[in-house]
N, C-alpha and C. Protein backbone atom coordinates (compact mmCIF):
# COMPACT_ATOMS: atom_id res chain seq x y z
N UNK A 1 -1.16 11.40 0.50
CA UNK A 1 -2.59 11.38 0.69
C UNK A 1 -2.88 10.84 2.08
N UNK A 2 -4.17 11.33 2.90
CA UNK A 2 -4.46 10.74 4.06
C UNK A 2 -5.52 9.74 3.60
N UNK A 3 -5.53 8.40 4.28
CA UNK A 3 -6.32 7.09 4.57
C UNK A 3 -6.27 7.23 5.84
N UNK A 4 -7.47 6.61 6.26
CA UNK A 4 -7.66 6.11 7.66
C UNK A 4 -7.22 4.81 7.68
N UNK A 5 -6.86 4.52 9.25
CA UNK A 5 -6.16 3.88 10.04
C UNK A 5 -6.88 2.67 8.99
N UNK A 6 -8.19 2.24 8.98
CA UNK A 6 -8.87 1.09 8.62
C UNK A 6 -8.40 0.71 6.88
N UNK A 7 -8.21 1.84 6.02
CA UNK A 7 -7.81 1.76 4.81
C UNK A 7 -6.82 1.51 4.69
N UNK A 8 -5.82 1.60 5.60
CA UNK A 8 -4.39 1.31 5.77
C UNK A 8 -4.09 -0.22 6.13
N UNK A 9 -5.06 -0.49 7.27
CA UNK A 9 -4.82 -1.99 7.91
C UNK A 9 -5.12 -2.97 6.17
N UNK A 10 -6.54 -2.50 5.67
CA UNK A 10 -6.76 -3.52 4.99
C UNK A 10 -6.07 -3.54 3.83
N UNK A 11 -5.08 -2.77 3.13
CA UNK A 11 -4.31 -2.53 2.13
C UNK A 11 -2.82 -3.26 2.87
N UNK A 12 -2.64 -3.24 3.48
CA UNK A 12 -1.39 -3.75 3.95
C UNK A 12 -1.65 -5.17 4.03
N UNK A 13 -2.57 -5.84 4.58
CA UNK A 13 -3.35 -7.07 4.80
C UNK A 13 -3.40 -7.27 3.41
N UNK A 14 -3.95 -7.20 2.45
CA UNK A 14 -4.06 -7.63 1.52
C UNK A 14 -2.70 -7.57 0.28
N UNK A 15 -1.70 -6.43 0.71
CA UNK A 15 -0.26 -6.64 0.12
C UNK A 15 0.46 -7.73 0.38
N UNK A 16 0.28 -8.39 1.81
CA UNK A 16 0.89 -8.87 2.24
C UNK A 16 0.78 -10.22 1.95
N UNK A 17 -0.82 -10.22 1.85
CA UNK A 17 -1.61 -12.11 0.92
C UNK A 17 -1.11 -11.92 -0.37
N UNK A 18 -0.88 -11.04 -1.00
CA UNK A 18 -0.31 -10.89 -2.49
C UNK A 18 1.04 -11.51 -2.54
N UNK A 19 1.56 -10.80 -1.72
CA UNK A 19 3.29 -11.22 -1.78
C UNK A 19 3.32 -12.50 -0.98
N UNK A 20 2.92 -12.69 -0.39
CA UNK A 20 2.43 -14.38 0.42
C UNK A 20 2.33 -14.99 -0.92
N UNK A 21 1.47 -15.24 -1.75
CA UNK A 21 0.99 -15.90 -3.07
C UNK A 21 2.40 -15.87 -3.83
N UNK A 22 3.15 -14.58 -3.80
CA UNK A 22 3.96 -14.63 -4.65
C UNK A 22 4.98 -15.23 -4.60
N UNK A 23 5.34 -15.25 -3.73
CA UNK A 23 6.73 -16.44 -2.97
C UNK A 23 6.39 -17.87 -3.05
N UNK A 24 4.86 -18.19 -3.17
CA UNK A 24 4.60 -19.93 -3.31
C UNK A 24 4.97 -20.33 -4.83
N UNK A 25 5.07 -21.65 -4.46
CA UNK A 25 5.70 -22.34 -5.98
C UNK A 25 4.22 -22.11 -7.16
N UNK A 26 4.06 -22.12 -8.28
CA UNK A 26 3.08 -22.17 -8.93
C UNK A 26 2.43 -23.11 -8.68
N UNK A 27 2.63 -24.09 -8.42
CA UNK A 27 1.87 -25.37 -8.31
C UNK A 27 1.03 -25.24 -6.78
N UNK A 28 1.74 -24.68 -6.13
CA UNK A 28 0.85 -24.47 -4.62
C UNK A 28 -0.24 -23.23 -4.65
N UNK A 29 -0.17 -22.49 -5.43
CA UNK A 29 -0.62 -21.21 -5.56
C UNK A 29 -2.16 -21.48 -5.44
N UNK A 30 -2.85 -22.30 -6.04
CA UNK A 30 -4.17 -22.81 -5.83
C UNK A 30 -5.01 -22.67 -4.27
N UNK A 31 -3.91 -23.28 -3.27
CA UNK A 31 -4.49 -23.16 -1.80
C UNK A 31 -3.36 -22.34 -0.95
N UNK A 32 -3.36 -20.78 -1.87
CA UNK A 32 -2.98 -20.01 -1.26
C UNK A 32 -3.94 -19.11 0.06
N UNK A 33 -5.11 -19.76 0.14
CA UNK A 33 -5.52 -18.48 0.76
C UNK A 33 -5.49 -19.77 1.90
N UNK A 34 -5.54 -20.89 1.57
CA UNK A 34 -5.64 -22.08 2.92
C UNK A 34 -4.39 -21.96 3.87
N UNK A 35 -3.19 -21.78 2.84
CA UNK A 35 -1.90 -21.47 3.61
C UNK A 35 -1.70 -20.27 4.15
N UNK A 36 -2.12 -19.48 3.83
CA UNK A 36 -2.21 -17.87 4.77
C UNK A 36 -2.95 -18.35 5.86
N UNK A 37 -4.52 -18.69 5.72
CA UNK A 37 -4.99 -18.85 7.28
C UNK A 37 -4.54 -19.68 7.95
N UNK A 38 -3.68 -20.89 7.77
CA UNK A 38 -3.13 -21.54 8.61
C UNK A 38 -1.26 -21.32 8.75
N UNK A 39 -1.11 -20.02 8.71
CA UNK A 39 0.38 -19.59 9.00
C UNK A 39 -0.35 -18.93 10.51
N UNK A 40 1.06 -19.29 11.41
CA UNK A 40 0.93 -18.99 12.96
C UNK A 40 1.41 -17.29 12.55
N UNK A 41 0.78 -16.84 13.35
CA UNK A 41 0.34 -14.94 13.97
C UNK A 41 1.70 -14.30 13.66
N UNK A 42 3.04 -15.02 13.99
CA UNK A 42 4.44 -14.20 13.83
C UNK A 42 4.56 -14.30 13.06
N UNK A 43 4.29 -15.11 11.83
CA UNK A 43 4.51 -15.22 10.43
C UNK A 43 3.55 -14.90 9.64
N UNK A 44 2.85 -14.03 9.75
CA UNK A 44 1.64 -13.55 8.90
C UNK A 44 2.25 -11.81 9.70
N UNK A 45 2.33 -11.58 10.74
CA UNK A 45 3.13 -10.50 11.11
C UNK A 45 4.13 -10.09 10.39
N UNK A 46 5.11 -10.59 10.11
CA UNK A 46 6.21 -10.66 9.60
C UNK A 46 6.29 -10.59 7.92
N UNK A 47 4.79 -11.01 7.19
CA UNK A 47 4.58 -10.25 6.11
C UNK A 47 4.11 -9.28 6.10
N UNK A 48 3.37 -9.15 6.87
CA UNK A 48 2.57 -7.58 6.62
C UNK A 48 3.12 -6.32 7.40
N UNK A 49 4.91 -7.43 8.42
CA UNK A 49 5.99 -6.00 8.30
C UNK A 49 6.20 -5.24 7.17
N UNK A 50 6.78 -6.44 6.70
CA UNK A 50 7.74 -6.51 5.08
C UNK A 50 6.63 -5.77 4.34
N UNK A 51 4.94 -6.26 3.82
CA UNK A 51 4.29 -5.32 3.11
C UNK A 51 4.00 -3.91 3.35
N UNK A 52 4.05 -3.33 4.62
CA UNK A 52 3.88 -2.28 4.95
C UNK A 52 5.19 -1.18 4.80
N UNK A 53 6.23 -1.75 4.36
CA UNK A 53 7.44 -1.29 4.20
C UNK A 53 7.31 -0.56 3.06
N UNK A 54 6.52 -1.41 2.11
CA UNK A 54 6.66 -1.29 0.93
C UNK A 54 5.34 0.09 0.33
N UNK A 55 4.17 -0.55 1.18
CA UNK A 55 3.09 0.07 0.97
C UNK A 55 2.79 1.05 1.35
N UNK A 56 3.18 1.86 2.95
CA UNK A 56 2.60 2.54 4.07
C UNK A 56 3.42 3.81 3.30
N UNK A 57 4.95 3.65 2.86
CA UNK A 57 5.25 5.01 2.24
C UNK A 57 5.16 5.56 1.16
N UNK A 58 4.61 4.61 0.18
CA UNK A 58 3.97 4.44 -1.35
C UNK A 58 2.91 5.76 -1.02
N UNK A 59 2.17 4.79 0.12
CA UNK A 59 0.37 5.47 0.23
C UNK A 59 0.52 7.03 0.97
N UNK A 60 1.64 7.18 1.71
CA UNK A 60 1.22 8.54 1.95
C UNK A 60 2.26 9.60 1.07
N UNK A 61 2.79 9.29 0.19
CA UNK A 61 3.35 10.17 -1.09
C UNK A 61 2.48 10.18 -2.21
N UNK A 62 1.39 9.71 -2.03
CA UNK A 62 0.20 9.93 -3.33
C UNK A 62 -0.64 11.30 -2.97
N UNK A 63 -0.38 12.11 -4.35
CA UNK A 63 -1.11 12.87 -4.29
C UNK A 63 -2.72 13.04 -3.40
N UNK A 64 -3.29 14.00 -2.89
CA UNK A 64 -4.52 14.39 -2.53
C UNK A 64 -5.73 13.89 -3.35
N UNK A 65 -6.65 12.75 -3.08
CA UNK A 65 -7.67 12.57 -4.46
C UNK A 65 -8.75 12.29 -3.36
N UNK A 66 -9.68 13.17 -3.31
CA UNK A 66 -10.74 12.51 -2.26
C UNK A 66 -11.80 12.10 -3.76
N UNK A 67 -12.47 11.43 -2.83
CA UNK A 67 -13.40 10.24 -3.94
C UNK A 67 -14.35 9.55 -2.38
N UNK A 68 -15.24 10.52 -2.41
CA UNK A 68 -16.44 10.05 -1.59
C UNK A 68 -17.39 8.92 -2.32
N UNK A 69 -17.73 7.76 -1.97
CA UNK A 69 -18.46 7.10 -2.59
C UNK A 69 -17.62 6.27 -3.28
N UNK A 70 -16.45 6.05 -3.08
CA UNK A 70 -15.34 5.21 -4.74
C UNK A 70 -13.63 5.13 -3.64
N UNK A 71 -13.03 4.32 -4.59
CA UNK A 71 -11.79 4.44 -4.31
C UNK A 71 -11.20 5.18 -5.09
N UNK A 72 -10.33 5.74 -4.53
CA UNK A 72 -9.27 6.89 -4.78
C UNK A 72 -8.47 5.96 -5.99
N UNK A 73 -8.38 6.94 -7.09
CA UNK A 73 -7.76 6.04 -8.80
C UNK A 73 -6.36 7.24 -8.93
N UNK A 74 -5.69 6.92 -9.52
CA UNK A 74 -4.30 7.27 -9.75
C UNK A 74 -3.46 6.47 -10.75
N UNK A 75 -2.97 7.42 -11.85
CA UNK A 75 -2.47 7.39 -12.76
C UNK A 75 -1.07 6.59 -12.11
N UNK A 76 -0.28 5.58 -13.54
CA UNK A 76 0.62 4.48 -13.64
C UNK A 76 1.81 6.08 -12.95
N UNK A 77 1.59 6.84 -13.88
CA UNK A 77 2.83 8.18 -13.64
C UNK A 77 2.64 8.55 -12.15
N UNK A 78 1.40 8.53 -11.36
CA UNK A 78 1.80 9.23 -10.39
C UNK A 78 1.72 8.24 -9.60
N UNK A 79 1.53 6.30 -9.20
CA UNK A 79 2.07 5.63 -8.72
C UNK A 79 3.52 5.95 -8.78
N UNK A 80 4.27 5.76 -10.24
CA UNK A 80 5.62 5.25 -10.10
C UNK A 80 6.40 6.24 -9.49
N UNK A 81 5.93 7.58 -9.05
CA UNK A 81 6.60 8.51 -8.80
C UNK A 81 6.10 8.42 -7.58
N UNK A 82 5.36 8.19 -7.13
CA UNK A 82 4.93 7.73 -5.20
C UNK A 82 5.60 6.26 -5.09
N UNK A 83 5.58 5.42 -5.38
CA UNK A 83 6.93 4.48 -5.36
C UNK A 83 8.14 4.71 -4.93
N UNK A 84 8.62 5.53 -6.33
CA UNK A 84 10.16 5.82 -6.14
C UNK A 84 10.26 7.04 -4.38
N UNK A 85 9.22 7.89 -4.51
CA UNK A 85 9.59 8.75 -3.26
C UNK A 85 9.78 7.76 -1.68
N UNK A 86 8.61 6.82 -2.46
CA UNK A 86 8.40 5.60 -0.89
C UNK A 86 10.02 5.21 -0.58
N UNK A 87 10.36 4.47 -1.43
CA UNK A 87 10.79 4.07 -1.87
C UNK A 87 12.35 4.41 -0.73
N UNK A 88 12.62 5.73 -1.44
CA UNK A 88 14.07 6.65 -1.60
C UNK A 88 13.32 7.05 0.28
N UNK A 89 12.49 7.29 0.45
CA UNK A 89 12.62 7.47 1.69
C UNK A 89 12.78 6.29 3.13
N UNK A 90 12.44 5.03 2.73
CA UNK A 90 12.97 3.93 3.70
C UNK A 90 14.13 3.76 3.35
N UNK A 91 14.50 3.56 2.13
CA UNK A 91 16.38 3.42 1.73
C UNK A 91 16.83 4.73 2.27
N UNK A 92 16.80 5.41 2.58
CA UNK A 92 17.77 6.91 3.24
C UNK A 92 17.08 6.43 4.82
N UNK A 93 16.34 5.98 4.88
CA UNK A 93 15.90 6.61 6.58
C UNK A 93 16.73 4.81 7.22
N UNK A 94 17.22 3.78 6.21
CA UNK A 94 17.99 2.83 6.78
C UNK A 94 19.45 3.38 6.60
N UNK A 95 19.70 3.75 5.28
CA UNK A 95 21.30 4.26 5.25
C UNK A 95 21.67 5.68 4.45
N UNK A 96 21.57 6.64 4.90
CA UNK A 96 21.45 8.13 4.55
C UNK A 96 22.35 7.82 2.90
N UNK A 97 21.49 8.34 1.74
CA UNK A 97 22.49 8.60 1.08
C UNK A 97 22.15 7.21 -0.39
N UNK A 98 21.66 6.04 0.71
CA UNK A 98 21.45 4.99 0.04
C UNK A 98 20.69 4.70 -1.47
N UNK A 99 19.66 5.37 -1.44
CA UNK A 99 19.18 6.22 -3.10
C UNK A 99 19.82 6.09 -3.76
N UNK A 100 20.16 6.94 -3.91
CA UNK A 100 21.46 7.87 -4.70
C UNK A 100 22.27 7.25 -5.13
N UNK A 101 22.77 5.87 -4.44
CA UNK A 101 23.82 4.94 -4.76
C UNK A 101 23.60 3.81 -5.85
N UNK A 102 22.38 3.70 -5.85
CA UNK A 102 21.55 2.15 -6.16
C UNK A 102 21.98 3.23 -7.69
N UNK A 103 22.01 2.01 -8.37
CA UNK A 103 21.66 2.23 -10.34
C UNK A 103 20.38 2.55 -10.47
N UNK A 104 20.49 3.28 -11.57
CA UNK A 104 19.35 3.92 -12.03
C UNK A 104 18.29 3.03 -12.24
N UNK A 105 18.78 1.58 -13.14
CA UNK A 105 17.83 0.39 -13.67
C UNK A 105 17.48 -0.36 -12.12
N UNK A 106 17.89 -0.28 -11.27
CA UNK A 106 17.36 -0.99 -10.03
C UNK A 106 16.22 -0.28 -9.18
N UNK A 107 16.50 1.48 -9.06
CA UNK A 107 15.76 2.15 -8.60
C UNK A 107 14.49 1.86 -9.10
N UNK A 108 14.38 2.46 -10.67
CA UNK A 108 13.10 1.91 -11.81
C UNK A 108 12.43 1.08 -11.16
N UNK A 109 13.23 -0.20 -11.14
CA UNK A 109 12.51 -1.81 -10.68
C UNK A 109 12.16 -1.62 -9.07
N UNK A 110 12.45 -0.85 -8.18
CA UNK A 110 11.92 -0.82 -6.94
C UNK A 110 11.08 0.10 -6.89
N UNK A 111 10.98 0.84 -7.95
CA UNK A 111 9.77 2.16 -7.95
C UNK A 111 8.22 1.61 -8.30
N UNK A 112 8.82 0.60 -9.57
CA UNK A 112 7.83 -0.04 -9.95
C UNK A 112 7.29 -1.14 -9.30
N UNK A 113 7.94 -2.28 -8.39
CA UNK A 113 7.28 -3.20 -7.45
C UNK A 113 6.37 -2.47 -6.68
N UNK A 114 6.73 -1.29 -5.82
CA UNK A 114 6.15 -0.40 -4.94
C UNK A 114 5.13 0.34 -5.26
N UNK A 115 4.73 0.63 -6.91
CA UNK A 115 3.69 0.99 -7.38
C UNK A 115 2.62 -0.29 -7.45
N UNK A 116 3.50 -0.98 -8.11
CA UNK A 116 2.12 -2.07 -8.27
C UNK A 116 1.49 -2.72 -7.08
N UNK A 117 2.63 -3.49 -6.30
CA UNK A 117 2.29 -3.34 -4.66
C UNK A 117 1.07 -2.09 -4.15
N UNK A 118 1.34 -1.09 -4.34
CA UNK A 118 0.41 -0.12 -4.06
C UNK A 118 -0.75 0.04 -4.54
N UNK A 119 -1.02 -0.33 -5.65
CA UNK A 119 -2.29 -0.76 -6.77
C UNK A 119 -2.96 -1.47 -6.22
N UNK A 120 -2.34 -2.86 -5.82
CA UNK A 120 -3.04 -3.86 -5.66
C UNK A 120 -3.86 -3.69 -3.92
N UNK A 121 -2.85 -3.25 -3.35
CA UNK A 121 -3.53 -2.20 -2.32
C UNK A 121 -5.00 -1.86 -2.15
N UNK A 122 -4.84 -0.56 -3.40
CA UNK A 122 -5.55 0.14 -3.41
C UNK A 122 -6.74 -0.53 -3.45
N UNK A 123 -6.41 -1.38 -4.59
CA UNK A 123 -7.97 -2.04 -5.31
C UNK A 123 -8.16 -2.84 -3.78
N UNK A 124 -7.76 -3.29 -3.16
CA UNK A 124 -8.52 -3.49 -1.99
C UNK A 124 -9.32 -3.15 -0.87
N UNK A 125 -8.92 -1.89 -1.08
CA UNK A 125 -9.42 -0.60 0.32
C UNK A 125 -10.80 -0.83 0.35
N UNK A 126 -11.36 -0.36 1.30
CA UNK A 126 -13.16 -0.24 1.05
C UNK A 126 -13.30 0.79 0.40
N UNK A 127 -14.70 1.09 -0.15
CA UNK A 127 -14.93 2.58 -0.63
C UNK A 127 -14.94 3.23 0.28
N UNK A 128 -14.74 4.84 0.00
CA UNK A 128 -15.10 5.96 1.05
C UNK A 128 -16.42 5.81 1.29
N UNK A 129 -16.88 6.23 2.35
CA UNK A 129 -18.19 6.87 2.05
C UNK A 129 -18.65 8.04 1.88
N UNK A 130 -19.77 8.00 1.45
CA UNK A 130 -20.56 9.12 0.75
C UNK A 130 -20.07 10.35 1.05
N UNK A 131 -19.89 11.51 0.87
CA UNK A 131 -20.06 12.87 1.69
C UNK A 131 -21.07 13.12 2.50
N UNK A 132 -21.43 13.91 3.79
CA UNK A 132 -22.29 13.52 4.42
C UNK A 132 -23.03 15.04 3.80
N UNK A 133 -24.58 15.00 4.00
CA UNK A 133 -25.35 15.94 2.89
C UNK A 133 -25.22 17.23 3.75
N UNK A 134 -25.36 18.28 3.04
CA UNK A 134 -25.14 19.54 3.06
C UNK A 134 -25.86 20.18 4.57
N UNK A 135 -26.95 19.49 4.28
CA UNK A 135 -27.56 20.31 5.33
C UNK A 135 -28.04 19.11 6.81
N UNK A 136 -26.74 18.36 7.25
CA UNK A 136 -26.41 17.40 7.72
C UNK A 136 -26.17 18.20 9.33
N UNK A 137 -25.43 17.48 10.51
CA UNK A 137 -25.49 17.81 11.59
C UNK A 137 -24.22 18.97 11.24
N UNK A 138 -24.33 20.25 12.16
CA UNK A 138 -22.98 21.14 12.59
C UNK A 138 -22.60 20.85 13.54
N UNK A 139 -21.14 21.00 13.70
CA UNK A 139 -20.98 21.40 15.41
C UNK A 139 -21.46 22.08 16.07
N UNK A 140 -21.84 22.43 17.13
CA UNK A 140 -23.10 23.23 17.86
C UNK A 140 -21.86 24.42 18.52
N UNK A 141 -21.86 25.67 18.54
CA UNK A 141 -21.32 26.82 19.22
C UNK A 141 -21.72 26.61 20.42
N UNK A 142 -21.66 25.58 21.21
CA UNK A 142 -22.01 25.89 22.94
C UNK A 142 -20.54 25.92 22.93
């Protein structure tokens, strides 16, 4: 599926505060959003490498769903199967072949982080906006 550049930044940004949260001890989890804004620029970088790894090839193996006015919704089946493609395509594009190798029960579990990762994404994006109305500006034939 295509997102703009802006739907992309803020889905990655917000994978990245997710998995930030997720690595803190439970007990710290409370002033998780205090410890994100006060992590220095290379280390808030450096998650939202790592989240975009996860997310950026999730999001463009999802089917076509335009949704003017709403965010784009997608079935658990066609996350986990935009997952696994994400997925199988950074593991081959680091070590050709690498897929294929992993167990079946590990793939599953990286198909599925990468879906939900991608969910949580999603639910962050802004809405589209509207369609613009029918009888709206054309390009002009000069």
């Amino acid at each position: 599926m295509q997102f703009s550049e802006h739907e992309m930044t803020v889905a990655v940004d917000a994978a990245a505060r997710q998995l930030f949260l997720g690595s803190r001890a439970p007990w710290r989890r409370r002033r998780a959003r205090q410890a994100w804004e006060q992590l220095p620029a290379f280390q808030k970088y450096q998650h939202r490498a790592a989240a975009g790894e996860i997310v950026l090839p999730t999001l463009t193996a999802l089917p076509e769903r335009p949704a003017p006015g709403g965010r784009p919704r997608f079935s658990l089946g066609e996350l986990l199967e935009a997952g696994a493609a994400g997925a199988q395509s950074l593991t081959d594009h680091r070590s050709p072949g690498a897929w294929e190798r992993l167990p079946e029960r590990k793939r599953r579990r990286i198909a599925r982080l990468a879906a939900v990762t991608t969910q949580l994404a999603l639910a962050a994006m802004p809405p589209r906006p509207e369609a613009p109305p029918a009888g709206g500006l054309q390009p002009s034939d000069d």
